[in-house]
N, C-alpha and C. Protein backbone atom coordinates (compact mmCIF):
# COMPACT_ATOMS: atom_id res chain seq x y z
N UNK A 1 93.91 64.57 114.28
CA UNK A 1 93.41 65.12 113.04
C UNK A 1 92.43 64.13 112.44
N UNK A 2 91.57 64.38 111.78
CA UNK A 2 90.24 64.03 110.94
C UNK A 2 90.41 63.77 109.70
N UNK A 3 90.06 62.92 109.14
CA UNK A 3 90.29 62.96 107.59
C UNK A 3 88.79 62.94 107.26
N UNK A 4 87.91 63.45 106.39
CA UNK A 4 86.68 63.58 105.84
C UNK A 4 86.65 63.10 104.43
N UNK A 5 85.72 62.68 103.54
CA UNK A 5 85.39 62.57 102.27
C UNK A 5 84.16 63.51 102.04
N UNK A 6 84.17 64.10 100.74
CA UNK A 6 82.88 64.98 100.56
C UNK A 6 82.78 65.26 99.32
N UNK A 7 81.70 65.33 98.64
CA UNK A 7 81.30 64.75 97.05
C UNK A 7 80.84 66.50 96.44
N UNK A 8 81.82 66.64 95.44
CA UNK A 8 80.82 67.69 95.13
C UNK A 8 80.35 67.14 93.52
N UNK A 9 79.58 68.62 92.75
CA UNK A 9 79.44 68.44 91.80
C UNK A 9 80.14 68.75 90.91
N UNK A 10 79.96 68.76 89.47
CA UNK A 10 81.12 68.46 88.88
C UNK A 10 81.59 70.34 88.50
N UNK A 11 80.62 70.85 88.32
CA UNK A 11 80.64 72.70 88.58
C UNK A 11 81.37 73.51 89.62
N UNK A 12 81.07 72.56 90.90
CA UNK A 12 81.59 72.90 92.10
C UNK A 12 82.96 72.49 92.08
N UNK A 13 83.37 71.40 91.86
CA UNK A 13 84.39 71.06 91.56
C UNK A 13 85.33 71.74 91.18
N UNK A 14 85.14 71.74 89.32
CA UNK A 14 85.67 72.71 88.57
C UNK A 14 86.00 74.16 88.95
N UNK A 15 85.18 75.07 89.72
CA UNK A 15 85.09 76.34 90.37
C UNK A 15 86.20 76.08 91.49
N UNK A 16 85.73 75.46 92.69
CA UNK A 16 87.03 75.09 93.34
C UNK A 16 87.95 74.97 93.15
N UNK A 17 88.53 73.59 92.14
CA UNK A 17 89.82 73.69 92.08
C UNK A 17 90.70 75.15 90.97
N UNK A 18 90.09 75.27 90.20
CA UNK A 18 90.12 77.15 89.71
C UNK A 18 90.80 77.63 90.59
N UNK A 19 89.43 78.04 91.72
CA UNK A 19 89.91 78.97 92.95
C UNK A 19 91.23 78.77 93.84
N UNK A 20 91.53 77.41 93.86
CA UNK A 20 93.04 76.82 94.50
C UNK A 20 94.15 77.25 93.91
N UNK A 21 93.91 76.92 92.39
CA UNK A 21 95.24 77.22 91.35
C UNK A 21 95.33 78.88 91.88
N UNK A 22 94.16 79.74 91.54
CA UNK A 22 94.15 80.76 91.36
C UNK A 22 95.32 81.32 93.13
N UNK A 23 94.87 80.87 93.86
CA UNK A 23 95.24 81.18 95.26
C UNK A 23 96.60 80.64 95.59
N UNK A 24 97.01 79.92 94.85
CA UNK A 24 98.28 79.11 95.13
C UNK A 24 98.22 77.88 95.62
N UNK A 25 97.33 77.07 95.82
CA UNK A 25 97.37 76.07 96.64
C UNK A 25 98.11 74.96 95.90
N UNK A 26 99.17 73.71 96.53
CA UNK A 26 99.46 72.89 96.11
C UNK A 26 98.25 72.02 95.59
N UNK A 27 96.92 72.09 96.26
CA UNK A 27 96.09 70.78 95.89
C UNK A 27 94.42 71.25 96.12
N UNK A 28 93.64 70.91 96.11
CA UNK A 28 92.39 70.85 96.25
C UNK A 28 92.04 70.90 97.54
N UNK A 29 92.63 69.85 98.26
CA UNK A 29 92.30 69.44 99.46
C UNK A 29 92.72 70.75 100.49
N UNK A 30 94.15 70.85 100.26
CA UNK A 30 94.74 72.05 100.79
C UNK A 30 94.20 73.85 100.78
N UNK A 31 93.16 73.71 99.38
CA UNK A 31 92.61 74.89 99.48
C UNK A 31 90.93 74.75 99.86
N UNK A 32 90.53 73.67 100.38
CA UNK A 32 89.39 73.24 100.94
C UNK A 32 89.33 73.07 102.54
N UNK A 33 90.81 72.84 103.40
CA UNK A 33 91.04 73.05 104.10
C UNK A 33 91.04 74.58 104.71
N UNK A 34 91.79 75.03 104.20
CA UNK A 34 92.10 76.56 104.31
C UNK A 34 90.72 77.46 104.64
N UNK A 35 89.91 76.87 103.63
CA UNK A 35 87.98 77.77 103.17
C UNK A 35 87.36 77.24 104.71
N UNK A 36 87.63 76.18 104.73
CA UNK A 36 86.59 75.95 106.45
C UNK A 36 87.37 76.11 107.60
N UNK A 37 88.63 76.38 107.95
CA UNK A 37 88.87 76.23 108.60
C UNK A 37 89.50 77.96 109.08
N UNK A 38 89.33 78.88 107.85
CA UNK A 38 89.03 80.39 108.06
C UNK A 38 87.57 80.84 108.40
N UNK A 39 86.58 80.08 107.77
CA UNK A 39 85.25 80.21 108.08
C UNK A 39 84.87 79.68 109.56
N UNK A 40 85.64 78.63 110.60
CA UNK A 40 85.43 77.90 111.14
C UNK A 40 85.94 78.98 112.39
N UNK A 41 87.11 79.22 112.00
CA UNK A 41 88.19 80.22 112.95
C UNK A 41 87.38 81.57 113.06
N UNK A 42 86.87 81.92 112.05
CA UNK A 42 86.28 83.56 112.30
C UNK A 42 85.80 83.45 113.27
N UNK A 43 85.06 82.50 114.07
CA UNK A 43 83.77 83.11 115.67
C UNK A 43 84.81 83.00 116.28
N UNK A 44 86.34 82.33 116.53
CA UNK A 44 86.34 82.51 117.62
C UNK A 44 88.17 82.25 118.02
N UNK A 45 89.03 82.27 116.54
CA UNK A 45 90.44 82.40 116.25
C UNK A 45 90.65 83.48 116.82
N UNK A 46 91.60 83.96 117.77
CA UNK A 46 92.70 85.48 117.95
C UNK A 46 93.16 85.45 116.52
N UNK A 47 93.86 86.56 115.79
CA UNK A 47 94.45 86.45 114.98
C UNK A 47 95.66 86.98 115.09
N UNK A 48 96.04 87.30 116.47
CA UNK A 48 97.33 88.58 116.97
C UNK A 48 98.54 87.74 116.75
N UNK A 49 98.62 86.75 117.03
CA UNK A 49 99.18 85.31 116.60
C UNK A 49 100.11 85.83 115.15
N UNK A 50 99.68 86.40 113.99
CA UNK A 50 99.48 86.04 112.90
C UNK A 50 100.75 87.53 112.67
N UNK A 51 100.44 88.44 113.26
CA UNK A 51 101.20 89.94 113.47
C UNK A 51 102.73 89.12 113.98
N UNK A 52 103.46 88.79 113.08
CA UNK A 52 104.67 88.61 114.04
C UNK A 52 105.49 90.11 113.69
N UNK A 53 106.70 89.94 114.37
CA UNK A 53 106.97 90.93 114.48
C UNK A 53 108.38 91.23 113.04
N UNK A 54 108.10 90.44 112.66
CA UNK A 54 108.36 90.41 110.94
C UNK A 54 107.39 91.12 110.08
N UNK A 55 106.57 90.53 110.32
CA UNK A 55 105.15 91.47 109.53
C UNK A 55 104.96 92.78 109.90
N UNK A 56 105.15 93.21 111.13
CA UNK A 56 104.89 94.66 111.50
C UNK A 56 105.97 95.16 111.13
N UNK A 57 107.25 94.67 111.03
CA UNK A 57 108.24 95.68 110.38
C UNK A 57 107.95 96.12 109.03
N UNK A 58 107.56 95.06 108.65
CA UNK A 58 107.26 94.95 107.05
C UNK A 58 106.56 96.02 106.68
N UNK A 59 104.95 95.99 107.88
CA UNK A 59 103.86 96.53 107.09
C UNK A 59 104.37 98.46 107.50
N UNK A 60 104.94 98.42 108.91
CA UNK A 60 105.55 99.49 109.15
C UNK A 60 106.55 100.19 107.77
N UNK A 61 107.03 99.97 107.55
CA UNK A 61 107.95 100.22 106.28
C UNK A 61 107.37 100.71 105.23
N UNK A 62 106.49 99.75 104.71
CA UNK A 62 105.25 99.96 103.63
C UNK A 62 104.27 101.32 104.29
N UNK A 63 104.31 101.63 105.14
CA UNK A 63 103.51 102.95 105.93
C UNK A 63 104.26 103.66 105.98
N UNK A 64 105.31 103.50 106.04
CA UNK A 64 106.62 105.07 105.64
C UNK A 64 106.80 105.52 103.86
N UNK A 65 106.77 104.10 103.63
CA UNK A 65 106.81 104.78 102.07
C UNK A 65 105.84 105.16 101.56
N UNK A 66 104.80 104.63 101.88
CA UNK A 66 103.26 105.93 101.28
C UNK A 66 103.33 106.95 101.80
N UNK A 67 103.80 106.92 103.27
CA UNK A 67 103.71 108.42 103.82
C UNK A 67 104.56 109.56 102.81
N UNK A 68 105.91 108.97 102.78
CA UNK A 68 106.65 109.87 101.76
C UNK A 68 106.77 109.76 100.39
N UNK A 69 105.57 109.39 100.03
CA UNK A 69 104.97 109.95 98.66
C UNK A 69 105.07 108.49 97.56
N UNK A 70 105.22 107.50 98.26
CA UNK A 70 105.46 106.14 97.47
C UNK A 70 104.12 106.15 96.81
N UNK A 71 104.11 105.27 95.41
CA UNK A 71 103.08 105.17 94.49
C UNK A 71 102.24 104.35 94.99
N UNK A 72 100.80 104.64 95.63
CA UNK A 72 99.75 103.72 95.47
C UNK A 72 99.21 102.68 95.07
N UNK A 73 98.27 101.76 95.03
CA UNK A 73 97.33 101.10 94.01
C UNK A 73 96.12 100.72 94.39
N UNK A 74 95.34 100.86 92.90
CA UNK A 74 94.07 101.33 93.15
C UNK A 74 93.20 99.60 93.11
N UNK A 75 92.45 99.58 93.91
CA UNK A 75 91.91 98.01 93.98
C UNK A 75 91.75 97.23 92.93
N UNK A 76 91.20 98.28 91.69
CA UNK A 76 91.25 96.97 90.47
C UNK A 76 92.48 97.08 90.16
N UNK A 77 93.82 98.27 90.08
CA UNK A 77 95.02 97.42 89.75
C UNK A 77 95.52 96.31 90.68
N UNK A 78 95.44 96.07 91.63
CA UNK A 78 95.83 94.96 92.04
C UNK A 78 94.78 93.73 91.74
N UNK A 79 93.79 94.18 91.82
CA UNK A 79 93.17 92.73 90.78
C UNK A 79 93.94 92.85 89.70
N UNK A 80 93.85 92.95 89.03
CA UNK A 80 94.59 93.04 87.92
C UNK A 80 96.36 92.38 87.60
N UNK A 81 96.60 93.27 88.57
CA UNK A 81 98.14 92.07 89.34
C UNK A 81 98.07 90.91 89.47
N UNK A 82 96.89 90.85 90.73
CA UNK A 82 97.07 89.40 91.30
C UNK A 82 96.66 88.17 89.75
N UNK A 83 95.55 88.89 88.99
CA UNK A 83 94.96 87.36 87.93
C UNK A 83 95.88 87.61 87.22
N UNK A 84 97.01 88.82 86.43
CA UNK A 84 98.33 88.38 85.68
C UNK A 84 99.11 87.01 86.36
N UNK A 85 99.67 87.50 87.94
CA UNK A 85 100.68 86.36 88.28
C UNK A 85 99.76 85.00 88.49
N UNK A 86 98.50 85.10 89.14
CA UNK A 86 97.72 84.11 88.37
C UNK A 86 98.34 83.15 87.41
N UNK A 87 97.82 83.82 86.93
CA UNK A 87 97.83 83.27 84.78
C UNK A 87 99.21 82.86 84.84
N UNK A 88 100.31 83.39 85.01
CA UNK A 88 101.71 83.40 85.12
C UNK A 88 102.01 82.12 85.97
N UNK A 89 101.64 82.00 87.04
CA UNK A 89 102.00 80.81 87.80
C UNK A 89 101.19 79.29 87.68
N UNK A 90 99.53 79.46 86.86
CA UNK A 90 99.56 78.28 85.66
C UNK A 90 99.41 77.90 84.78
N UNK A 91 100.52 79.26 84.39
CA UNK A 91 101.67 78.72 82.71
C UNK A 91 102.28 78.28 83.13
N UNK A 92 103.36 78.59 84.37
CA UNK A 92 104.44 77.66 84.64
C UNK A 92 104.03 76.40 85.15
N UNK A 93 103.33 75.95 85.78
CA UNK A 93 102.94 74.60 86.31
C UNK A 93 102.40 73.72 85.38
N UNK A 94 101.75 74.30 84.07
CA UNK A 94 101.02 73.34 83.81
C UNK A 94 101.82 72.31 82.41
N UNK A 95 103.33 72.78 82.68
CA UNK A 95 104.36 71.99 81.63
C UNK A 95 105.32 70.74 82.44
């Protein structure tokens, strides 16, 4: 493994670490990792890897209950979700 240093500005910064809190990340570094190394993986990561067979039960399940009439959501309500627990998770962290 590699360890790197890399300078941003103080905008970039600020925006970044935002985007970490916002995403869950324990740290900066950890959600700077994550950004290149999904960007890095796209040409040429499998991702079938990633389908375990936990997840397909899961997502299977979630495809039975829409089928039989389970409630939807519409893309901005889940924006909407996700920046509540957002907000929610740093209120709790930041005491």
């Amino acid at each position: 493994m590699h360890e790197i240093q890399i300078q941003l500005t103080e905008q970039l910064y600020n925006q970044a670490k935002r985007r970490a809190v916002e995403a869950g990340f324990a740290s900066l570094d950890e959600y700077i990792v994550d950004v290149v190394s999904g960007d890095v993986a796209q040409e040429t990561e499998d991702l079938d890897h990633r389908f375990t067979p936990e997840l397909m039960a899961h997502l299977n399940q979630i495809q039975e209950q829409i089928k039989s009439g389970a409630k939807t959501y519409s893309e901005e309500e889940l924006d909407d979700y996700l920046q509540e627990r957002a907000q929610q998770w740093r209120e709790s962290h930041t005491n």
